[in-house]
N, C-alpha and C. Protein backbone atom coordinates (compact mmCIF):
# COMPACT_ATOMS: atom_id res chain seq x y z
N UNK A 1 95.24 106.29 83.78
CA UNK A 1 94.68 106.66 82.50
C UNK A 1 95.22 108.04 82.16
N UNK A 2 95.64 108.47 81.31
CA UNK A 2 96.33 109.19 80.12
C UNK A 2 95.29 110.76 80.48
N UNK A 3 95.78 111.73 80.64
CA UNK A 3 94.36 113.15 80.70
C UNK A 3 94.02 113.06 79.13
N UNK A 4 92.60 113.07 79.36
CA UNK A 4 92.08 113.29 77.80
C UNK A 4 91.13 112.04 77.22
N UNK A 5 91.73 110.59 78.26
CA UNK A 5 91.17 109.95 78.18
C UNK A 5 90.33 108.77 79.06
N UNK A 6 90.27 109.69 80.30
CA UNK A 6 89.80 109.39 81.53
C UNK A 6 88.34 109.65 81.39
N UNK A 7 87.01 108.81 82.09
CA UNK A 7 85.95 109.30 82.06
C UNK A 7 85.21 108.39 80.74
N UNK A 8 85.85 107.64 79.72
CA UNK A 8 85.10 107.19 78.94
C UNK A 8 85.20 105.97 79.00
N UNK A 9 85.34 104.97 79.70
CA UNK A 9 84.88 103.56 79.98
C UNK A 9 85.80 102.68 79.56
N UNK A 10 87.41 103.20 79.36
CA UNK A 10 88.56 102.83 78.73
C UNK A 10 88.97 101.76 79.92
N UNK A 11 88.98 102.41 81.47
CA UNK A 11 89.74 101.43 82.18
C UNK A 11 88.89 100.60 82.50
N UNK A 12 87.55 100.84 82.15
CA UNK A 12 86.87 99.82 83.19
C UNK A 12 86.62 98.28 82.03
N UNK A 13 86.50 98.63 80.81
CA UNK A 13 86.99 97.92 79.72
C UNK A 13 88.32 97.26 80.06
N UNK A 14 89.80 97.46 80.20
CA UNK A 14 90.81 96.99 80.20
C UNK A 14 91.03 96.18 81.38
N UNK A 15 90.15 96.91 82.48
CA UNK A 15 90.39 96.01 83.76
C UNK A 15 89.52 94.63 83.68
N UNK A 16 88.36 95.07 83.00
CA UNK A 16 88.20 93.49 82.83
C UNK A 16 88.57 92.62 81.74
N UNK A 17 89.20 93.26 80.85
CA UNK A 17 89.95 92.15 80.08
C UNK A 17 91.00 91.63 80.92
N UNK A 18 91.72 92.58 81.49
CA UNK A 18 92.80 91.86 82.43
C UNK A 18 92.06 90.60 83.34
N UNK A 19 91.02 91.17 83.94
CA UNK A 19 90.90 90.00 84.53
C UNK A 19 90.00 88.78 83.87
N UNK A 20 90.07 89.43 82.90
CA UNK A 20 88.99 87.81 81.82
C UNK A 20 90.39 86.76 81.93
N UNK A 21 91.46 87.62 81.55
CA UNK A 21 92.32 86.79 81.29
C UNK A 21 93.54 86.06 82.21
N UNK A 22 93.18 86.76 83.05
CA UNK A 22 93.59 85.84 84.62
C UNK A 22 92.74 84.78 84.43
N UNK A 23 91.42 85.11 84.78
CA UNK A 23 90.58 83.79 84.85
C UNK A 23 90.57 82.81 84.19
N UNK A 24 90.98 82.71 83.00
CA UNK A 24 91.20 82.04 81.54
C UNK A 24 92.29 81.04 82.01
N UNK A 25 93.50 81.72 83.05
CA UNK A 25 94.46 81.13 82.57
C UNK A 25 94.69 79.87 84.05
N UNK A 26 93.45 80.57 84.94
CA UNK A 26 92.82 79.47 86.00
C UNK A 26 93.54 80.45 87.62
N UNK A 27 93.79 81.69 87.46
CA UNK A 27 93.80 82.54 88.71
C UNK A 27 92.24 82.20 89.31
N UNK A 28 92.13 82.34 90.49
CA UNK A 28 91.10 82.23 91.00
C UNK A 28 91.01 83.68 92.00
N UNK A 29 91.74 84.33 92.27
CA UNK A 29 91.75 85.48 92.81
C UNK A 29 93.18 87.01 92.62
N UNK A 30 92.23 88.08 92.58
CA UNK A 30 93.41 88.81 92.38
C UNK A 30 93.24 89.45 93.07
N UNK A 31 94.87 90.69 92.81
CA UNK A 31 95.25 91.46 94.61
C UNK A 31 96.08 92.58 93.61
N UNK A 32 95.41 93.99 94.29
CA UNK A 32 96.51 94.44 93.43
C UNK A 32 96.51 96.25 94.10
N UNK A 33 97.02 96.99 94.24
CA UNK A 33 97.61 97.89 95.54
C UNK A 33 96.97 99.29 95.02
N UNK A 34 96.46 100.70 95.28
CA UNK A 34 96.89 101.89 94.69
C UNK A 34 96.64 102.88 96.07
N UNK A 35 97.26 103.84 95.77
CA UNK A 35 97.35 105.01 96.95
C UNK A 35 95.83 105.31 97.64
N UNK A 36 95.72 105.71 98.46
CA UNK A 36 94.43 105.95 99.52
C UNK A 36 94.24 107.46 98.56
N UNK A 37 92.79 107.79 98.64
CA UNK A 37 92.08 108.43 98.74
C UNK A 37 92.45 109.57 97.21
N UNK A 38 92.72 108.18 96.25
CA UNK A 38 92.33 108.92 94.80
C UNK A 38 91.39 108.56 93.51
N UNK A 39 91.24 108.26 93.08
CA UNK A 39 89.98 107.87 91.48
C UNK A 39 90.07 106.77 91.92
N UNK A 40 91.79 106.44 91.74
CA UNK A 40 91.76 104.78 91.32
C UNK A 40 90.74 104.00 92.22
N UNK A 41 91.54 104.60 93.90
CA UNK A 41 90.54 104.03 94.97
C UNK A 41 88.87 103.86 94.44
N UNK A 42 88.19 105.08 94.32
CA UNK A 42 87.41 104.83 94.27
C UNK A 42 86.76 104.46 93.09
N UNK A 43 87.69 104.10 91.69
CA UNK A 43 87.40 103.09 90.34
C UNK A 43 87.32 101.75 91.24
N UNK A 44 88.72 101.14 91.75
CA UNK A 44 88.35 99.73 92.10
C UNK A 44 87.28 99.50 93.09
N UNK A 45 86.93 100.31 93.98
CA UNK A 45 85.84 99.78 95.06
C UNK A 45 84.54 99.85 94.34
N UNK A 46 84.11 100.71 93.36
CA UNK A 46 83.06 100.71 92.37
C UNK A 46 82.81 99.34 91.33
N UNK A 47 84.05 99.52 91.24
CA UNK A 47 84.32 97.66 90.28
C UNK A 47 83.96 96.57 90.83
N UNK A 48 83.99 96.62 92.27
CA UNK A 48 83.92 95.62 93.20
C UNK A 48 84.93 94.91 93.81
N UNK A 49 85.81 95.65 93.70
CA UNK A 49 86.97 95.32 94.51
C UNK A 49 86.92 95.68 96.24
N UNK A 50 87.48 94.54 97.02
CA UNK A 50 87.32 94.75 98.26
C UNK A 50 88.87 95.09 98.65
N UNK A 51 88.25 96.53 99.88
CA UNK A 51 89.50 96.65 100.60
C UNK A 51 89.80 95.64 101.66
N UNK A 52 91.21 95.15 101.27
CA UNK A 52 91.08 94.24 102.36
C UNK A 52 92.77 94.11 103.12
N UNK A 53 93.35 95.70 103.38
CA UNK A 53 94.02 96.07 103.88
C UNK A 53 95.15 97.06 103.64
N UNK A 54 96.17 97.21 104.41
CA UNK A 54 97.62 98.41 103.82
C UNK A 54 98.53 97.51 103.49
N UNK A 55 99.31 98.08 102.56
CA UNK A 55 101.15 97.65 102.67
C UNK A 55 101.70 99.50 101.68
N UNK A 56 103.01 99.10 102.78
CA UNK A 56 104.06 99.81 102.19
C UNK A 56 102.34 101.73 101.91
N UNK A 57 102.07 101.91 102.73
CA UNK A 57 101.64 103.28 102.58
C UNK A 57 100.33 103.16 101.52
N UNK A 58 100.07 101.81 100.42
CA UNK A 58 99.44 101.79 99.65
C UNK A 58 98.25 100.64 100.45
N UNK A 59 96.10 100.78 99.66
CA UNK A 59 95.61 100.63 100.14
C UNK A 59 95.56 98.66 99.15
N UNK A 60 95.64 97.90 99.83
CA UNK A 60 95.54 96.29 99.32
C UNK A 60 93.91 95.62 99.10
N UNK A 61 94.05 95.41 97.77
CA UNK A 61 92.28 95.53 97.26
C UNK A 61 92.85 93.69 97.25
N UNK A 62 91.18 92.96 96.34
CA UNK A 62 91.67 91.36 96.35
C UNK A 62 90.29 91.43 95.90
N UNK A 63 90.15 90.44 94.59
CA UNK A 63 88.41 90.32 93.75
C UNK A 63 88.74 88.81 93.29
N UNK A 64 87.72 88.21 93.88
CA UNK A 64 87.32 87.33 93.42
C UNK A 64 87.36 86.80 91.41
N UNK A 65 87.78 86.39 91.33
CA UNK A 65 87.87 86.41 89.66
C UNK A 65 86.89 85.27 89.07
């Protein structure tokens, strides 16, 4: 998210359109990577995203859709 526009409910809005629209299109699960021990981390684990391992230095989340 962009400085300036972090903090107002922008990503947590977009992340679930993204995933409305996985689900729509018949994904049944998603997976998707960001660095250890910054926002994002702790945006997706708040979202309900589970850690559910490493690759390549980055932490591997996976949510049920």
């Amino acid at each position: 998210m962009a400085p300036g526009f972090e903090r107002k409910g922008i990503g947590s809005i977009l992340l679930a359109e993204a995933c409305a629209c996985l689900k729509s299109a018949g994904i049944g699960r998603a997976w998707l990577t960001t660095d250890p021990n910054t926002r994002a981390e702790r945006f997706y684990r708040a979202a309900g995203w589970e850690h559910v391992g490493e690759k390549d230095n980055e932490l591997l989340f996976e949510r049920s859709l």
